[in-house]
Protein backbone atom coordinates (compact mmCIF):
# COMPACT_ATOMS: atom_id res chain seq x y z
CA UNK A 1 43.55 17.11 -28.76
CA UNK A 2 40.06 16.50 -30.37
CA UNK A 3 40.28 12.93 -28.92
CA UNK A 4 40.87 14.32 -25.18
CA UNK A 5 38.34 17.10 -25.65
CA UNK A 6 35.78 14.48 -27.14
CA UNK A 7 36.60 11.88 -24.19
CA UNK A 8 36.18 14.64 -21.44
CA UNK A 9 32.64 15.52 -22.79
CA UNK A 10 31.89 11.91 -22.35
CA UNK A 11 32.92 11.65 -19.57
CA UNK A 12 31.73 14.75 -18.19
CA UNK A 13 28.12 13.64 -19.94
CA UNK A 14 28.03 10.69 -18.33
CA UNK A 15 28.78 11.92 -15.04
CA UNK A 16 26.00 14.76 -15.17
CA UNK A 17 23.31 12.11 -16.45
CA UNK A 18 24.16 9.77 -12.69
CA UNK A 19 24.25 12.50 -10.76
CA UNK A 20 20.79 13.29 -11.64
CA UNK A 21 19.34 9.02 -11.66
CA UNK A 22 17.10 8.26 -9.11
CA UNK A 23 18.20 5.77 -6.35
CA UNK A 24 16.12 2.28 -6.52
CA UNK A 25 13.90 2.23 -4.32
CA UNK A 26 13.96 -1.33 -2.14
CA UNK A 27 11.13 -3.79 -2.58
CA UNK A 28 8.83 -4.19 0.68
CA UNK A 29 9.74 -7.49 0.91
CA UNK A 30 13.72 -6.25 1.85
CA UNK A 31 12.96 -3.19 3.99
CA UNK A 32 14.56 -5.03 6.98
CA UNK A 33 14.14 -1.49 9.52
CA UNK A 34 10.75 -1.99 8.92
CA UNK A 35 9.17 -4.18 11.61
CA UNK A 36 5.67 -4.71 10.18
CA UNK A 37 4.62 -7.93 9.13
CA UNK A 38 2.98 -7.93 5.83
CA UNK A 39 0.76 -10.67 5.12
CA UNK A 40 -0.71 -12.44 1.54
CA UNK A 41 -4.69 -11.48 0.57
CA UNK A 42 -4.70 -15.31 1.61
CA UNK A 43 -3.17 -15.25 4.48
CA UNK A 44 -4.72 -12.71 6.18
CA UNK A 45 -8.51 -13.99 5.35
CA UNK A 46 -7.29 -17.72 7.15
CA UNK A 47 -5.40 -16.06 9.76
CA UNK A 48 -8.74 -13.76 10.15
CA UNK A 49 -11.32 -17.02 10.18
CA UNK A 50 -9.21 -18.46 13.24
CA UNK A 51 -8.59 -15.65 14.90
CA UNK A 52 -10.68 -12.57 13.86
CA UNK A 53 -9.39 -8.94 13.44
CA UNK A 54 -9.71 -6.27 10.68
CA UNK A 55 -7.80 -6.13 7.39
CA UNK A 56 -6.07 -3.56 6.51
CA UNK A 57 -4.99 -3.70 2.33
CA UNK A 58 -2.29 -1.43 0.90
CA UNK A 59 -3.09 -1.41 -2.69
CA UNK A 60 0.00 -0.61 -4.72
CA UNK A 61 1.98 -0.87 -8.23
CA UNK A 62 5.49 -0.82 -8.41
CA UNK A 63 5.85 2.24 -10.73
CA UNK A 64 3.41 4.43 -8.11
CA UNK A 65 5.88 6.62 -6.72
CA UNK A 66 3.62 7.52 -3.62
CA UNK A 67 3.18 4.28 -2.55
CA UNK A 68 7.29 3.51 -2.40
CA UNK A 69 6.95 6.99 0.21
CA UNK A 70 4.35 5.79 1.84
CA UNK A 71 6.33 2.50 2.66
CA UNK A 72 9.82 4.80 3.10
CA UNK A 73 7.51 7.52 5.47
CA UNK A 74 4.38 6.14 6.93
CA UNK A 75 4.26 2.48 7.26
CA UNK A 76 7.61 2.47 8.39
CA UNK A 77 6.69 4.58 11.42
CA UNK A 78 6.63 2.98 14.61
CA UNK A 79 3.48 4.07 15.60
CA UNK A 80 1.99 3.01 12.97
CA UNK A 81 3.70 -0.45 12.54
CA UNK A 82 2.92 -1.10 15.66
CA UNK A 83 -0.64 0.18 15.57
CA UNK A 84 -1.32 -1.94 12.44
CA UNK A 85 0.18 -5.13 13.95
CA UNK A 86 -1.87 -4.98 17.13
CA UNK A 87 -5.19 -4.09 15.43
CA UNK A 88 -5.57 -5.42 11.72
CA UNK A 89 -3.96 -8.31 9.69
CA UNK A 90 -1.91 -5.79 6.74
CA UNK A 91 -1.71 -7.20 3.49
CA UNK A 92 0.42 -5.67 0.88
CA UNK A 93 -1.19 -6.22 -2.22
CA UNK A 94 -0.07 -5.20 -6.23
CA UNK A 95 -2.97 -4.26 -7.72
CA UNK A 96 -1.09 -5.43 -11.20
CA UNK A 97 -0.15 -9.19 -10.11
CA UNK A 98 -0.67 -11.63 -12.37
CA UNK A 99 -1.27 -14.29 -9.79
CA UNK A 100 -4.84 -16.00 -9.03
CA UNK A 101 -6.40 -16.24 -5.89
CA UNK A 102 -9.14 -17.33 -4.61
CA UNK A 103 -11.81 -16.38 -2.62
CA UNK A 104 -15.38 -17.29 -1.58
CA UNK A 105 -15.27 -19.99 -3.87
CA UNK A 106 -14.17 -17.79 -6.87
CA UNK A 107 -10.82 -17.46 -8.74
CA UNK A 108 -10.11 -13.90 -9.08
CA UNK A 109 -7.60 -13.26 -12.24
CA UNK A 110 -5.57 -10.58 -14.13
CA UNK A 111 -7.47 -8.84 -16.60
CA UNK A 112 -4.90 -7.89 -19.07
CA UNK A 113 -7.16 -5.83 -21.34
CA UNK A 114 -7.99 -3.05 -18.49
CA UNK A 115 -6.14 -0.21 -18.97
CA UNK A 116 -2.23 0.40 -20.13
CA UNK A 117 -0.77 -2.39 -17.85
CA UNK A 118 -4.02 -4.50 -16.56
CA UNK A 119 -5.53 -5.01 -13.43
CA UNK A 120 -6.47 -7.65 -11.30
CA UNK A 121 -10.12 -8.70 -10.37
CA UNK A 122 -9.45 -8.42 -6.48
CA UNK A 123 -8.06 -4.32 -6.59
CA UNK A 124 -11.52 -3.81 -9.24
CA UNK A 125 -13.40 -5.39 -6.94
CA UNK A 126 -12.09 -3.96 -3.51
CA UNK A 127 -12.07 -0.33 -5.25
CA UNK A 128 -15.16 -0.59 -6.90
CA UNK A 129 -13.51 0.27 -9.97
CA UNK A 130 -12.13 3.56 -9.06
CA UNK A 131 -8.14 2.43 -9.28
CA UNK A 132 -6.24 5.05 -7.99
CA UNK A 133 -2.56 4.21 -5.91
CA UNK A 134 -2.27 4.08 -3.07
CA UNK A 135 -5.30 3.02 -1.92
CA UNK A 136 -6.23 1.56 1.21
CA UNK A 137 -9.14 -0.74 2.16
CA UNK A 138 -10.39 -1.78 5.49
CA UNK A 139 -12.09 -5.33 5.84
CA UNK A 140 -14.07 -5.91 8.93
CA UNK A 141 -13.84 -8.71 10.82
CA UNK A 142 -16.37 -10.98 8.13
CA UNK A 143 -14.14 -9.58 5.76
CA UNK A 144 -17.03 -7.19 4.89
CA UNK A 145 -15.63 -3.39 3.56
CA UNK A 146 -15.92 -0.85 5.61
CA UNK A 147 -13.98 1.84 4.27
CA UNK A 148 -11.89 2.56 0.59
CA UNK A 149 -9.13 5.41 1.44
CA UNK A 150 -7.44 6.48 -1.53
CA UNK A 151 -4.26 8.61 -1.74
CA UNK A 152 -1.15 9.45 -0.03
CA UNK A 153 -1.21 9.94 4.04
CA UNK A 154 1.64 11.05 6.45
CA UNK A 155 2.37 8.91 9.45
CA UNK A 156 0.11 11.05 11.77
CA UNK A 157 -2.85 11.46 9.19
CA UNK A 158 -2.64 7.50 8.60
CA UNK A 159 -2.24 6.65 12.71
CA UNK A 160 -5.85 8.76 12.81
CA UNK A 161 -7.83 6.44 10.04
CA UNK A 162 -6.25 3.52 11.46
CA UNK A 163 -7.60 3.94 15.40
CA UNK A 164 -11.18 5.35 13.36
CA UNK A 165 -11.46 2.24 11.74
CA UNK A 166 -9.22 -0.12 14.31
CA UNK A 167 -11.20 1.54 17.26
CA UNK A 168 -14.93 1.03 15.54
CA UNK A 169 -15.33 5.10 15.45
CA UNK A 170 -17.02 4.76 11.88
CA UNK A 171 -20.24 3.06 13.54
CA UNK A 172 -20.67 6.24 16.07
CA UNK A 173 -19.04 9.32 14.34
CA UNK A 174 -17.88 11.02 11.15
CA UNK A 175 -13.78 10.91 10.85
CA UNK A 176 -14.05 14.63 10.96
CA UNK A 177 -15.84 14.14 14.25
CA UNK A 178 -12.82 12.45 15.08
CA UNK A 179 -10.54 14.56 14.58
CA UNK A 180 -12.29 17.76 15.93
CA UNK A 181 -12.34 15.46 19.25
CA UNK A 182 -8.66 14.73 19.32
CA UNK A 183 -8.42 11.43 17.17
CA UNK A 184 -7.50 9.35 19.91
C-alpha cells in the first residue's frame, strides 16, 4: 500500500510541476505567421548603401521575456509588419552574440567581461551604454542614429514611433506633438 501511495504522490508531483512549466517560446527565425523579413546588422547596412531607407534594430536576448511578447504581440501585427517592411530595413539583433561584425572598417566583438552574461560592442555602442531589453534603435538613411527607444510597446504604441521616425516627424515635432495631432 505504501508503494501505491508513494507512486501516486509521484505521480501526482510530477503532474502539478508540468502543469505549471512555461511553454517554449519559438525562436524568430521559426515564427512562420509572421510575415516580416528580418534582416542581419550586415545586411541591412549593404542593402541600405544600394538602396537607401532607415534601419530599424530590435535589440534583444533570449532570456528577455518582453522581447519574446513583443515578437508574439507587436511585430507580429500586420500593421506593423507591414509598416516596417515598406519603410525601414529591420534587423533583429542579440545584443549577447558572440559573433564579429564589422563595420566602418572596425571589427566589433563580444566583450565577455561586461556584466553577468557579456555584451557585444555593437548593442554598447548603439545604446550608448544604457543596455536595457528591448530596445529599439532607428538608423537614418547614412546609418546615422536618430532615435534609442527602450522598453516594451503594444502594436498601436509601436505603429506611432515607427511613422514618427519612418515619416521624418522627429525633424519638425516632438512625438508628443504627434500624438496630440493624431499620430498619423
Amino acid at each position: 500500500m505504501k508503494k501505491v501511495l508513494v507512486s501516486a504522490a509521484v505521480v501526482l508531483a510530477a503532474i502539478g510541476i508540468y502543469s505549471f512549466a512555461v511553454p517554449v517560446a519559438k525562436p524568430v527565425a521559426d515564427v512562420a505567421e509572421n510575415p516580416l523579413k528580418w534582416y542581419t546588422f550586415e545586411e541591412a547596412v549593404a542593402l541600405s548603401e544600394k538602396k537607401p531607407k532607415k534601419i530599424f534594430i530590435d535589440l534583444y536576448t533570449d532570456w528577455c521575456g518582453w522581447c519574446k511578447k513583443m515578437d508574439a504581440n507587436t511585430f507580429s501585427d500586420p500593421k506593423v509588419a507591414a509598416y516596417l517592411a515598406e519603410n525601414y530595413y529591420p534587423v533583429k539583433f542579440n545584443a549577447e552574440q558572440k559573433e564579429n561584425i564589422a563595420y566602418k572598417g572596425h571589427t566589433l566583438k563580444f566583450i565577455p567581461n561586461h556584466g553577468r552574461r557579456g555584451v557585444h560592442e555593437l548593442a554598447v555602442s548603439l545604446l550608448e551604454g544604457q543596455l536595457g531589453y528591448p530596445s529599439f534603435v532607428y538608423l537614418d538613411e547614412k546609418q546615422d542614429r536618430i532615435s534609442i527607444s527602450p522598453g516594451y510597446k503594444d502594436a498601436a504604441t509601436m505603429l506611432k514611433e515607427l511613422k514618427f521616425i519612418g515619416g521624418d516627424h522627429f525633424k519638425t515635432m516632438s512625438y508628443e506633438q504627434f500624438v496630440d495631432k493624431g499620430g498619423k
